[in-house]
C-alpha atoms as a PDB file:
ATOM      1  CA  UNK A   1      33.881 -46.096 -40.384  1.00  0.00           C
ATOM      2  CA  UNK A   2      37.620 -44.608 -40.065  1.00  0.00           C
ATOM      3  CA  UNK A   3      40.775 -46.285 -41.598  1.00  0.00           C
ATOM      4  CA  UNK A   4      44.204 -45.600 -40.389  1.00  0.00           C
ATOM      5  CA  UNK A   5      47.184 -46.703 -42.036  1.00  0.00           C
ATOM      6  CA  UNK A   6      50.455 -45.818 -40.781  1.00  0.00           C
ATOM      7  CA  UNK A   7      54.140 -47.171 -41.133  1.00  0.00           C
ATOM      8  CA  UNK A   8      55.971 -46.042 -37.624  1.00  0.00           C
ATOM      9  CA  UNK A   9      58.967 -47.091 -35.444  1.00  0.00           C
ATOM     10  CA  UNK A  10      58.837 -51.045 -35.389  1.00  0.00           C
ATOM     11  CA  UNK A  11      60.382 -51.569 -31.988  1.00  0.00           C
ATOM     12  CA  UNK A  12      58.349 -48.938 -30.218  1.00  0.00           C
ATOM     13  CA  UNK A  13      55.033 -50.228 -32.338  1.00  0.00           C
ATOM     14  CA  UNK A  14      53.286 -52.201 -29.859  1.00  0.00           C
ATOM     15  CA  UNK A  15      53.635 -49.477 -26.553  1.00  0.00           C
ATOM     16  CA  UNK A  16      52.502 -46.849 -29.046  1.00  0.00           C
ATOM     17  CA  UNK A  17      49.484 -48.364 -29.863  1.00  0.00           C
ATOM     18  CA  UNK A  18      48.443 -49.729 -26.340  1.00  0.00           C
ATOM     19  CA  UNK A  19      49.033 -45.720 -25.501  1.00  0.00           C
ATOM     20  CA  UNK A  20      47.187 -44.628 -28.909  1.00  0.00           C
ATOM     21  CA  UNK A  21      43.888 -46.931 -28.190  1.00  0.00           C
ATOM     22  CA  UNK A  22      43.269 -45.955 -24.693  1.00  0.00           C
ATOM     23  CA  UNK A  23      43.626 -42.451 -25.851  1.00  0.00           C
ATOM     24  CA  UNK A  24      40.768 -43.098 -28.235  1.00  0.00           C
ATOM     25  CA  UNK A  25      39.074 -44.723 -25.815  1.00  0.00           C
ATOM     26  CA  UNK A  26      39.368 -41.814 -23.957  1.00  0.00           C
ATOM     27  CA  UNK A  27      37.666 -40.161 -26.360  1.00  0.00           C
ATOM     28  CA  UNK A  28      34.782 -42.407 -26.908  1.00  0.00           C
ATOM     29  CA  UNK A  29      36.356 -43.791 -29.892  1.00  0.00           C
ATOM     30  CA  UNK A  30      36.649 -48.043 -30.255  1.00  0.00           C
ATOM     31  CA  UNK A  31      39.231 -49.215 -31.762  1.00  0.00           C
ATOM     32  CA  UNK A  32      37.684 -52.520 -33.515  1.00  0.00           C
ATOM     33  CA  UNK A  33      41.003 -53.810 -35.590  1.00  0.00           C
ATOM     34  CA  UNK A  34      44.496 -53.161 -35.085  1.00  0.00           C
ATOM     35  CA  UNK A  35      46.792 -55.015 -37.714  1.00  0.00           C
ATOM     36  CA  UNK A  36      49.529 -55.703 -39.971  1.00  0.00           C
ATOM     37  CA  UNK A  37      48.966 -55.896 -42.798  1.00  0.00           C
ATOM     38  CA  UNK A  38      49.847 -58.806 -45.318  1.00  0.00           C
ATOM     39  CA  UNK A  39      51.454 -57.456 -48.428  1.00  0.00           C
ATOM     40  CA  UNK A  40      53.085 -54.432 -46.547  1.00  0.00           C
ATOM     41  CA  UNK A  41      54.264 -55.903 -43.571  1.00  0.00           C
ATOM     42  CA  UNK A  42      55.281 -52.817 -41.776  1.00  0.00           C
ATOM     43  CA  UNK A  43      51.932 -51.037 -42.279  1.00  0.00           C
ATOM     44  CA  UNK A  44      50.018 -51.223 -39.259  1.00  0.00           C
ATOM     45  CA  UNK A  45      46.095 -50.577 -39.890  1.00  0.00           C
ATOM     46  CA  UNK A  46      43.191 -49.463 -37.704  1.00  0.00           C
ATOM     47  CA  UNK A  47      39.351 -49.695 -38.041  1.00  0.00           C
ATOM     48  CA  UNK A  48      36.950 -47.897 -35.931  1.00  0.00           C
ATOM     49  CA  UNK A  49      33.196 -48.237 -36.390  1.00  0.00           C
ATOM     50  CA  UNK A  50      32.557 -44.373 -35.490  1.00  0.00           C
ATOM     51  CA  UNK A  51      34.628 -41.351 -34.078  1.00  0.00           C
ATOM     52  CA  UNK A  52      36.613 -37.783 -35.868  1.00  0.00           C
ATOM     53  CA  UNK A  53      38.920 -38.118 -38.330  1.00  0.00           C
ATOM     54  CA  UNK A  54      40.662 -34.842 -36.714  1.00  0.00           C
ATOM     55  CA  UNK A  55      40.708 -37.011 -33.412  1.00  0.00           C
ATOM     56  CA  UNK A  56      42.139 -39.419 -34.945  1.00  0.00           C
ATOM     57  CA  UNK A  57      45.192 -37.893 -36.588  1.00  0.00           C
ATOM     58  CA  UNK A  58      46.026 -35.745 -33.429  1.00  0.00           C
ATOM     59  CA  UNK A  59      46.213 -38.837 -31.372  1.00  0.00           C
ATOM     60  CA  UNK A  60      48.177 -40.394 -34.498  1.00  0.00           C
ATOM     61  CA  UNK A  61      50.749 -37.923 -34.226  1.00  0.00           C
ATOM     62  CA  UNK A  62      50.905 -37.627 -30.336  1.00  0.00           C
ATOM     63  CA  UNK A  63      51.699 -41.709 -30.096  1.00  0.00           C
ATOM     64  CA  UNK A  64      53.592 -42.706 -33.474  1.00  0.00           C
ATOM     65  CA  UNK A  65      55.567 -39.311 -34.818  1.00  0.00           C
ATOM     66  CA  UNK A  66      57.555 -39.771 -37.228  1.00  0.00           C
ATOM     67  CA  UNK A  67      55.322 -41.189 -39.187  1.00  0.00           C
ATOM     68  CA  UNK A  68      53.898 -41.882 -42.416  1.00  0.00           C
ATOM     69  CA  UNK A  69      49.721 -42.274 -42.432  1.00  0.00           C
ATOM     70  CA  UNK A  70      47.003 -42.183 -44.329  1.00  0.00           C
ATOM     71  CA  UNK A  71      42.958 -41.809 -42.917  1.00  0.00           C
ATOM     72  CA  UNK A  72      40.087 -42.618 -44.968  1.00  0.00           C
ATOM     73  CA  UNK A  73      36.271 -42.807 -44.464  1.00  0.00           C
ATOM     74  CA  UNK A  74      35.874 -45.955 -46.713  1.00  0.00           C
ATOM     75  CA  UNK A  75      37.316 -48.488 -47.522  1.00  0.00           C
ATOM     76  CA  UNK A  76      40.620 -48.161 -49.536  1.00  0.00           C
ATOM     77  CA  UNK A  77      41.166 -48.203 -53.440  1.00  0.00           C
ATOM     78  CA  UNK A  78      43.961 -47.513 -55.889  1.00  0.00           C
ATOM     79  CA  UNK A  79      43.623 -44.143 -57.291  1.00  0.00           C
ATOM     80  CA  UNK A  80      42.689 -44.296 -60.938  1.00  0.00           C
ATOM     81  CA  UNK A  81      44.478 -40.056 -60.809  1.00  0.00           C
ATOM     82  CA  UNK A  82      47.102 -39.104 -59.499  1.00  0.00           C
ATOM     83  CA  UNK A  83      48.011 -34.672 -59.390  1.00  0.00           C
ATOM     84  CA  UNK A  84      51.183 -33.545 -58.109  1.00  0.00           C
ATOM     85  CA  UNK A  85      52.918 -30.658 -57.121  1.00  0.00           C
ATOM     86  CA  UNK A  86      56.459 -30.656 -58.501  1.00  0.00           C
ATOM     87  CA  UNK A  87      59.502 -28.576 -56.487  1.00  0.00           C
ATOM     88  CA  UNK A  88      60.177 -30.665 -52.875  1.00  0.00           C
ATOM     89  CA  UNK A  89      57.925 -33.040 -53.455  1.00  0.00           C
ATOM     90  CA  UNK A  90      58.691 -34.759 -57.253  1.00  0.00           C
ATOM     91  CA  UNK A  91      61.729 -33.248 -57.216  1.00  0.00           C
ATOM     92  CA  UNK A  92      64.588 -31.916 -54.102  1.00  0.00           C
ATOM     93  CA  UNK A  93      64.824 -28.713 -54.744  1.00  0.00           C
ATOM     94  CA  UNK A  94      62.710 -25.587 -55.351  1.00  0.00           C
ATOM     95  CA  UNK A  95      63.688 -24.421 -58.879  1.00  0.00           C
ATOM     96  CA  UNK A  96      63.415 -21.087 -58.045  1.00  0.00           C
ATOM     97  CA  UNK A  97      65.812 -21.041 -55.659  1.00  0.00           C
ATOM     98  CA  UNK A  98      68.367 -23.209 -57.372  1.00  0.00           C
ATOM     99  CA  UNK A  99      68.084 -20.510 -60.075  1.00  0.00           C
ATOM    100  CA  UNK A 100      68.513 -17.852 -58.273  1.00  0.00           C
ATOM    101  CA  UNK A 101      71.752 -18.804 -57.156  1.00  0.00           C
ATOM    102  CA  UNK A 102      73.526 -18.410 -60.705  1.00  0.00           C
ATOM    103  CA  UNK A 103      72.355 -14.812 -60.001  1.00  0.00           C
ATOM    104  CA  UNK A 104      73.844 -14.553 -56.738  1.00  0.00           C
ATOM    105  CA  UNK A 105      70.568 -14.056 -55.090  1.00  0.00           C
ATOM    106  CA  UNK A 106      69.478 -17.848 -53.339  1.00  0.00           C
ATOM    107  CA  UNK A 107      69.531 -16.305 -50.086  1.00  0.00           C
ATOM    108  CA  UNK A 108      67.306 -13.535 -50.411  1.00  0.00           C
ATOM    109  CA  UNK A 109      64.416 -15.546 -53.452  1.00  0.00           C
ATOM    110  CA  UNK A 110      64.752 -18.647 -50.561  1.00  0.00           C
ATOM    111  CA  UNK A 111      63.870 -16.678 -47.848  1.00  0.00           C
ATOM    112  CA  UNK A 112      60.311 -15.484 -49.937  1.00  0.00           C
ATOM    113  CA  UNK A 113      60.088 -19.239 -50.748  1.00  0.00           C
ATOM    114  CA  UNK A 114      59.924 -19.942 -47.632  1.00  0.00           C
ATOM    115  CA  UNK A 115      57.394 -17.706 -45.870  1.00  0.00           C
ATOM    116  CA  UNK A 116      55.178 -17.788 -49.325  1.00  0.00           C
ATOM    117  CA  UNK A 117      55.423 -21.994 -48.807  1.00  0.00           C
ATOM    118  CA  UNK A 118      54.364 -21.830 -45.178  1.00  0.00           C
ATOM    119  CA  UNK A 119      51.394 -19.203 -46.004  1.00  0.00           C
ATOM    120  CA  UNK A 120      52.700 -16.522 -44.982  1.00  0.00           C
ATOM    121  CA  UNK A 121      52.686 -14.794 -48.098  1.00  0.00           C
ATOM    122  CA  UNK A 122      50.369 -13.723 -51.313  1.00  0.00           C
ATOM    123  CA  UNK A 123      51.546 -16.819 -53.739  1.00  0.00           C
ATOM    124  CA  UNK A 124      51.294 -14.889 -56.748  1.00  0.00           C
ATOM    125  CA  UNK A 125      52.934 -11.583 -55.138  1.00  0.00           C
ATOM    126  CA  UNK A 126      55.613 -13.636 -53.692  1.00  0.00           C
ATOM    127  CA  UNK A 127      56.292 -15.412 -57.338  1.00  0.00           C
ATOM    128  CA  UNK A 128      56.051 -11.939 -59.579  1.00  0.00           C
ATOM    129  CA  UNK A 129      58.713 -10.717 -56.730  1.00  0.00           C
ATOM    130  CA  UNK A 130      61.095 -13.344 -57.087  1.00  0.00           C
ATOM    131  CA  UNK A 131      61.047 -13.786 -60.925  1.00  0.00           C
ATOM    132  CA  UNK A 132      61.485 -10.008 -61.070  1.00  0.00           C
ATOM    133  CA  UNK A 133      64.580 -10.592 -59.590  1.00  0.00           C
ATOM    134  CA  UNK A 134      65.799 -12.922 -61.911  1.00  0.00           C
ATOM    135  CA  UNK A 135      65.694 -10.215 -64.781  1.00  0.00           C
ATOM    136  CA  UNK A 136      68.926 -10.519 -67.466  1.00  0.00           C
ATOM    137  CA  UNK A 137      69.387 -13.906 -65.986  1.00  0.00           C
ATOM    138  CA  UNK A 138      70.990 -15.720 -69.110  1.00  0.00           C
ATOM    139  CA  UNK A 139      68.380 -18.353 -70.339  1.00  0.00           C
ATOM    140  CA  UNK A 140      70.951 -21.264 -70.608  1.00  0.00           C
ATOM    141  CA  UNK A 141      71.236 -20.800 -66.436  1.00  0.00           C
ATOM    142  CA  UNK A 142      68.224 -22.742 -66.577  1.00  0.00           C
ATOM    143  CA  UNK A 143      70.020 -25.851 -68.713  1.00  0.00           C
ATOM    144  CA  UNK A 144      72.514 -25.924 -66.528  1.00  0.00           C
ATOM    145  CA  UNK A 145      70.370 -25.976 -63.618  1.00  0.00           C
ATOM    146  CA  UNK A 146      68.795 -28.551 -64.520  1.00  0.00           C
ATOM    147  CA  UNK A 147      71.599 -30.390 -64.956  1.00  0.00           C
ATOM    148  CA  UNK A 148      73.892 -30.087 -62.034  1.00  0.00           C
ATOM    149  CA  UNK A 149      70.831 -29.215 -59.076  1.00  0.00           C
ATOM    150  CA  UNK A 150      67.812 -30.917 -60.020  1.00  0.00           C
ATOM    151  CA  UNK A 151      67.375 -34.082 -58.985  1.00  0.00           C
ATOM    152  CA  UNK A 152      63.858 -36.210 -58.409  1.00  0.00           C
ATOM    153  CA  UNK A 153      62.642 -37.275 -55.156  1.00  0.00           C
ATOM    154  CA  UNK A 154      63.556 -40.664 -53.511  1.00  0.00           C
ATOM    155  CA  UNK A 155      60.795 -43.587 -54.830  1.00  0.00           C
ATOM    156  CA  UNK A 156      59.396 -40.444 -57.523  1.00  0.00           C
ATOM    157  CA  UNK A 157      60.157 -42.780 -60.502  1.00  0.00           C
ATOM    158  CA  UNK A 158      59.178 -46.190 -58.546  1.00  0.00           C
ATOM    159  CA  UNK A 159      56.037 -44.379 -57.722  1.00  0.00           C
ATOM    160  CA  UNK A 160      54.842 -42.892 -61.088  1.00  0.00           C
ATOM    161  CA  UNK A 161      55.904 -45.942 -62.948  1.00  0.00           C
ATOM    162  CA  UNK A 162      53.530 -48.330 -60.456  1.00  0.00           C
ATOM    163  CA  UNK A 163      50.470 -45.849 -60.335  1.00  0.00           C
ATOM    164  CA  UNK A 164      50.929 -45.932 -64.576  1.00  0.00           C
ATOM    165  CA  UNK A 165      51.048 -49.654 -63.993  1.00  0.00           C
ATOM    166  CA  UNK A 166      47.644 -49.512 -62.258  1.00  0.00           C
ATOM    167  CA  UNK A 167      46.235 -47.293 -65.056  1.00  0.00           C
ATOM    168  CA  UNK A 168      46.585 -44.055 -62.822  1.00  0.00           C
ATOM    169  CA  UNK A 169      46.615 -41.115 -65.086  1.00  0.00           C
ATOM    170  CA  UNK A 170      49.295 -38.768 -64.016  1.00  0.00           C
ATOM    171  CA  UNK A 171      49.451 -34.718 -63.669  1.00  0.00           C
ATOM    172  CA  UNK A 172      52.619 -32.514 -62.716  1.00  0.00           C
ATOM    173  CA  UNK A 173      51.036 -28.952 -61.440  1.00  0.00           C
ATOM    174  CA  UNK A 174      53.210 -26.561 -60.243  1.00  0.00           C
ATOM    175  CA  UNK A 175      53.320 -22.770 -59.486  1.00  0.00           C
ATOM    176  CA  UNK A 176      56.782 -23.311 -61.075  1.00  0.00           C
ATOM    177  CA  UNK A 177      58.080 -23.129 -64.593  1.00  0.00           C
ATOM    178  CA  UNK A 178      57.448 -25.216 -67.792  1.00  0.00           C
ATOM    179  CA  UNK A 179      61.456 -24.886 -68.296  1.00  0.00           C
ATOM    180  CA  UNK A 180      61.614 -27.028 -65.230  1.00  0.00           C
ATOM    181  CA  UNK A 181      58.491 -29.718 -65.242  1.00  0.00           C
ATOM    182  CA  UNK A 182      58.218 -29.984 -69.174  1.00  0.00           C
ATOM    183  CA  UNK A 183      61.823 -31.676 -68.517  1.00  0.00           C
ATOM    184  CA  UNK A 184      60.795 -33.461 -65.120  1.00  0.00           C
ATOM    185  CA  UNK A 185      57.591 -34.449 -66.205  1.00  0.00           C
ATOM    186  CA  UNK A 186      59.265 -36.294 -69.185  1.00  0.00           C
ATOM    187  CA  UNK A 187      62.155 -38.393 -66.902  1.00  0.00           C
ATOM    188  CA  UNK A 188      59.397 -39.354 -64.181  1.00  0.00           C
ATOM    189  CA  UNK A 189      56.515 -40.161 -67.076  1.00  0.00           C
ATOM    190  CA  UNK A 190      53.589 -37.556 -66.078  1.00  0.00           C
ATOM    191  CA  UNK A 191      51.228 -37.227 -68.896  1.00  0.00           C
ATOM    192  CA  UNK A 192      49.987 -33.746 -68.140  1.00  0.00           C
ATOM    193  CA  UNK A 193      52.149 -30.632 -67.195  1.00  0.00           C
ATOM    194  CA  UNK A 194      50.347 -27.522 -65.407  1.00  0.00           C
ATOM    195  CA  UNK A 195      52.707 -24.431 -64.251  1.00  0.00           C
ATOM    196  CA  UNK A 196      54.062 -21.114 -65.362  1.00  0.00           C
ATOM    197  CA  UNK A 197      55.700 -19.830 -67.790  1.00  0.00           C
ATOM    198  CA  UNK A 198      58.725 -17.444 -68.058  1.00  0.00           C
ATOM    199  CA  UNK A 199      59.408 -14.567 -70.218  1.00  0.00           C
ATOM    200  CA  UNK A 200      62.653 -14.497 -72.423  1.00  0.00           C
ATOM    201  CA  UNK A 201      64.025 -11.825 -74.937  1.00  0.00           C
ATOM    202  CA  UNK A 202      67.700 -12.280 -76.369  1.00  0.00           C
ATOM    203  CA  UNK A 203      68.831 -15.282 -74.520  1.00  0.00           C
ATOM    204  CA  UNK A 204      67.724 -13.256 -71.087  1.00  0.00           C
ATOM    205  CA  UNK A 205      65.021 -14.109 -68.374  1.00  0.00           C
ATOM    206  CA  UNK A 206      62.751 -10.521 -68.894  1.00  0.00           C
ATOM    207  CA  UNK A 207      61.781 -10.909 -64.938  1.00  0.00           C
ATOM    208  CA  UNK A 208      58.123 -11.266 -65.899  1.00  0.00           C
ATOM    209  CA  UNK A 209      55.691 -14.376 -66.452  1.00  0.00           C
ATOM    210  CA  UNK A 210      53.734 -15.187 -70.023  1.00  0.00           C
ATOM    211  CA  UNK A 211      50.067 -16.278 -69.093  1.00  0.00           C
ATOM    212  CA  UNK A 212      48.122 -16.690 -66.189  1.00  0.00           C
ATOM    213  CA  UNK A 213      49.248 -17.897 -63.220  1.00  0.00           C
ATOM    214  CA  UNK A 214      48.965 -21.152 -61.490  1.00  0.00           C
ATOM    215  CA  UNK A 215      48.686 -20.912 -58.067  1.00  0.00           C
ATOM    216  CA  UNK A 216      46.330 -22.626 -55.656  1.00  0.00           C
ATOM    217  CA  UNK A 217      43.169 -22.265 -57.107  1.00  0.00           C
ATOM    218  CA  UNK A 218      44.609 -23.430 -60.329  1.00  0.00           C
ATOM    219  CA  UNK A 219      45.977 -26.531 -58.658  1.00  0.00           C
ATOM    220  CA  UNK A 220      42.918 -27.483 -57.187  1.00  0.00           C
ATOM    221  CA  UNK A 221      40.922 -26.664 -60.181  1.00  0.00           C
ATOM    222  CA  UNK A 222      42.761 -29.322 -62.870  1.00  0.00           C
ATOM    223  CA  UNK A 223      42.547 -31.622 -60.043  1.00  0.00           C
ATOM    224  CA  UNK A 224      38.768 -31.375 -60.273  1.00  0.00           C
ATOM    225  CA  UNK A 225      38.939 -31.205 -64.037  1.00  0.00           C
ATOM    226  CA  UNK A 226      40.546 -34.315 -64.196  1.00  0.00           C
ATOM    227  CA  UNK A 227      38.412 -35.886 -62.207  1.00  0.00           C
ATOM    228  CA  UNK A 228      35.361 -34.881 -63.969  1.00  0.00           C
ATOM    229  CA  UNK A 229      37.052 -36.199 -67.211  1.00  0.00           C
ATOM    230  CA  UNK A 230      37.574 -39.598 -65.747  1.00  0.00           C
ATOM    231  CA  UNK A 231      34.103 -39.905 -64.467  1.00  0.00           C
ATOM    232  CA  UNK A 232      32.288 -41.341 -61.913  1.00  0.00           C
ATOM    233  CA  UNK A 233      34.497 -43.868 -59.306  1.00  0.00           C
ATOM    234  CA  UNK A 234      37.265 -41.666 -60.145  1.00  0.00           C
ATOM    235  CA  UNK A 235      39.927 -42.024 -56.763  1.00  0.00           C
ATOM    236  CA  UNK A 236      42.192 -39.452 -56.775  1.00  0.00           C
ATOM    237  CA  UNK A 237      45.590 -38.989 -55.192  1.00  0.00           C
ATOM    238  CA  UNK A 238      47.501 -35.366 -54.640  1.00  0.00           C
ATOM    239  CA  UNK A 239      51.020 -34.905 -52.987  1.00  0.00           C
ATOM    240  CA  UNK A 240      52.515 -31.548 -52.316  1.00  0.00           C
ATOM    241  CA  UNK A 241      54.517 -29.446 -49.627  1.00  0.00           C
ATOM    242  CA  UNK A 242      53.238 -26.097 -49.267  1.00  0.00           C
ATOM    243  CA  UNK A 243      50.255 -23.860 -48.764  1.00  0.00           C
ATOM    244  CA  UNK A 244      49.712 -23.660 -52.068  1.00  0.00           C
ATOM    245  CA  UNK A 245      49.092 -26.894 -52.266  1.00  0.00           C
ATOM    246  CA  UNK A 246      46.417 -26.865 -49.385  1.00  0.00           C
ATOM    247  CA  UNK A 247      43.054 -26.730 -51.570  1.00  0.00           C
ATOM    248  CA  UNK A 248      44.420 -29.955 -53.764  1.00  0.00           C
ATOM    249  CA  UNK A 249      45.119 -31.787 -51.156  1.00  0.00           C
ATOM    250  CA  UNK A 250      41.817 -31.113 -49.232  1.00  0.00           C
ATOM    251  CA  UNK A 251      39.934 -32.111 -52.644  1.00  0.00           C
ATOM    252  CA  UNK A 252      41.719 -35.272 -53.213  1.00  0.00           C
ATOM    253  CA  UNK A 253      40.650 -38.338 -52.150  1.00  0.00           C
ATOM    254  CA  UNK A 254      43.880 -39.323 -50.619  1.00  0.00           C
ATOM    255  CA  UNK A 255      45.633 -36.016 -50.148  1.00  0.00           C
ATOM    256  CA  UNK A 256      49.272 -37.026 -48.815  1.00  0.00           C
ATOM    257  CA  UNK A 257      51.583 -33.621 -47.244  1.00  0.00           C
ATOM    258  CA  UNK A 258      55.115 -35.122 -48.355  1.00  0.00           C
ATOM    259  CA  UNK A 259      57.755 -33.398 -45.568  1.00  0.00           C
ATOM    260  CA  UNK A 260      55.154 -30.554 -45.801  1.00  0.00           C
ATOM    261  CA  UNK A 261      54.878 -27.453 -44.233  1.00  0.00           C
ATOM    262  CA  UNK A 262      52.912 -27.361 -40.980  1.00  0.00           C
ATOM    263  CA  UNK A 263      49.749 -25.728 -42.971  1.00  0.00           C
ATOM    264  CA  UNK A 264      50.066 -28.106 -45.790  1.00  0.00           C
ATOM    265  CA  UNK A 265      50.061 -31.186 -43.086  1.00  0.00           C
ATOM    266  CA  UNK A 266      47.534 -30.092 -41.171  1.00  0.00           C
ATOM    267  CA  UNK A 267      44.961 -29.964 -44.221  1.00  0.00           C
ATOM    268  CA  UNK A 268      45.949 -33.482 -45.747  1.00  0.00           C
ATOM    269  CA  UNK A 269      44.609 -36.331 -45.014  1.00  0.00           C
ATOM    270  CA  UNK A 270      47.491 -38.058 -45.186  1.00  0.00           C
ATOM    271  CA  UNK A 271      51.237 -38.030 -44.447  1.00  0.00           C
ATOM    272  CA  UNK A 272      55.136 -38.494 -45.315  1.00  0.00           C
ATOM    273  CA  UNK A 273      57.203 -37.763 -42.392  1.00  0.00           C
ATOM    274  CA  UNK A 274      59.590 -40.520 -42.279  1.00  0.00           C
ATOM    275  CA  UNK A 275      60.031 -42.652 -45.789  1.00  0.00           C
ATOM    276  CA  UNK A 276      60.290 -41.578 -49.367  1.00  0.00           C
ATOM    277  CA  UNK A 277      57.708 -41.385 -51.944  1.00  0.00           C
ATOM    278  CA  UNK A 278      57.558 -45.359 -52.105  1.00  0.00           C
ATOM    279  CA  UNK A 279      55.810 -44.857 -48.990  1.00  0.00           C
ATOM    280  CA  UNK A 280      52.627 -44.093 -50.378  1.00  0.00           C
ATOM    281  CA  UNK A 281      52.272 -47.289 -52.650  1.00  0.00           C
ATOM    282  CA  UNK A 282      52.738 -49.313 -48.960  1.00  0.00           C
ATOM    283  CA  UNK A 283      49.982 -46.987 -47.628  1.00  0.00           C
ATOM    284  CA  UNK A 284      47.661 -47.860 -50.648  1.00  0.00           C
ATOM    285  CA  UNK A 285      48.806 -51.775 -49.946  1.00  0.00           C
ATOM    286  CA  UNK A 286      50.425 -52.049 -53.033  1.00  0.00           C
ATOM    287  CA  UNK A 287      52.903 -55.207 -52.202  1.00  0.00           C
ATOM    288  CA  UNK A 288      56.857 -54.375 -52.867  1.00  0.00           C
ATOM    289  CA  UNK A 289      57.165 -57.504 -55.611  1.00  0.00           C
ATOM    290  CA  UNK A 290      54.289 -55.083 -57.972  1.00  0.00           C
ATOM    291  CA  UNK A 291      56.330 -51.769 -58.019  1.00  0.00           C
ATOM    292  CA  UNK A 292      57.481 -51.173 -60.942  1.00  0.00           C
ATOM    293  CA  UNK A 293      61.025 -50.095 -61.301  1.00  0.00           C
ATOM    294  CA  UNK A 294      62.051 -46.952 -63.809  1.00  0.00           C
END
């Protein structure tokens, strides 16, 4: 069995899914259901006894893009953990960058940012780079960062605060900086912060890391971890934007690319192209009158 949930354009709705199920038809694959459903009203869901995921999505995105969607091989559940990657996804900005520009240097750190976010880079290369970089920085830059650049995602606290609601245990992991998530993690209520660390003597960024670094592998590992804590039934949700987010999201039950880079869509199982992070609780079914304001 395949389950497609997807919120799309309303008044093109009903042509793209006449054109979507003769596609799959096309394919061999039946479309048994086709509906709205009743706490989410804009959430249009599709059953099929058989057929390929990867089918699937491709004729997804050919008939509804923009969209926001979500495929499963069961039948859905509310994730009981929920791991998270932190810069444009929790929050609108990549720290780094934002950082960088009190040194006069955003152009040149966002341009690695970028290429090491769509895979085109070594992650942990691309990271010792840019920190270097930063070296003398003044360590308040980073208060002051935080304070006039860094600002959460649309739905982030809505989303956190409902998932908590449901008795989701929550994880920030990011191949960013404890100066940053410690403080995010906090104002959006994650219970568990994963990233890295930077060096300071004298009030100064050293332009080197303390500790180990977290990177994919690391990402994907607590995931696991976490899982394995909570036991068996455990449904887990992951959200993130960039390659380095790819193996979380493929181990995840519900791995969601939020505005992601085309590597870090392509692996999900799941999508945000069009809404904010709200989105997901209307994938999951969670009606509008049970999210929990922060």
């Amino acid at each position: 069995m395949l389950i497609a949930r997807l919120i799309a354009d309303q008044t093109t709705l009903e042509a793209s899914l006449n054109k979507a199920s003769a596609a799959l038809e096309a394919e061999g694959m039946r479309l048994a259901n086709a509906q709205m459903l009743d706490f989410c009203g804009d959430v249009l869901q599709l059953m099929l006894p058989e057929g390929d995921a990867v089918t699937l999505r491709r004729i997804i995105d050919a008939h509804f893009s923009p969209c926001d969607m979500l495929i499963t091989d069961n039948e859905f559940r509310i994730p009981n953990l929920f791991v998270s990657d932190m810069d444009s996804t929790m929050i609108g900005q990549e720290c780094i960058d934002e950082l960088a520009d009190f040194a006069g240097l955003k152009d040149k750190i966002s341009d690695i940012t970028e290429r090491a976010m769509q895979g085109e880079l070594d992650f942990e290369d691309a990271l010792r780079e840019r920190v270097g970089l930063l070296e003398g920085l003044d360590e308040e830059a980073i208060d002051r960062c935080l304070a006039e650049r860094i600002k959460p995602m649309g739905g982030a606290h809505t989303l956190l605060a409902t998932l908590k609601s449901r008795g989701c245990h929550t994880v920030l992991v990011t191949g960013g900086f404890h100066h940053f998530a410690d403080r995010v993690a906090q104002q959006l209520g994650f219970e568990r912060v994963v990233g890295n660390r930077l060096a300071t003597a004298g009030g100064k960024l050293t332009g080197k890391l303390n500790g180990a670094i977290t990177d994919s592998s690391v990402k994907k590992k607590v995931l696991l971890e976490e899982r394995d804590r909570l036991g068996a039934g455990t449904v887990s949700l992951a959200t993130g934007d960039g390659a380095n987010d790819i193996p979380m999201l493929e181990a995840a039950d519900y791995g969601i690319a939020y505005h992601a880079k085309p590597k870090a869509r392509e692996a999900a199982n799941g999508w945000v192209d069009r809404g904010n992070l709200t989105a997901i609780l209307k994938l999951l079914d969670i009606p509008e009158s049970d999210w929990v304001a922060a």
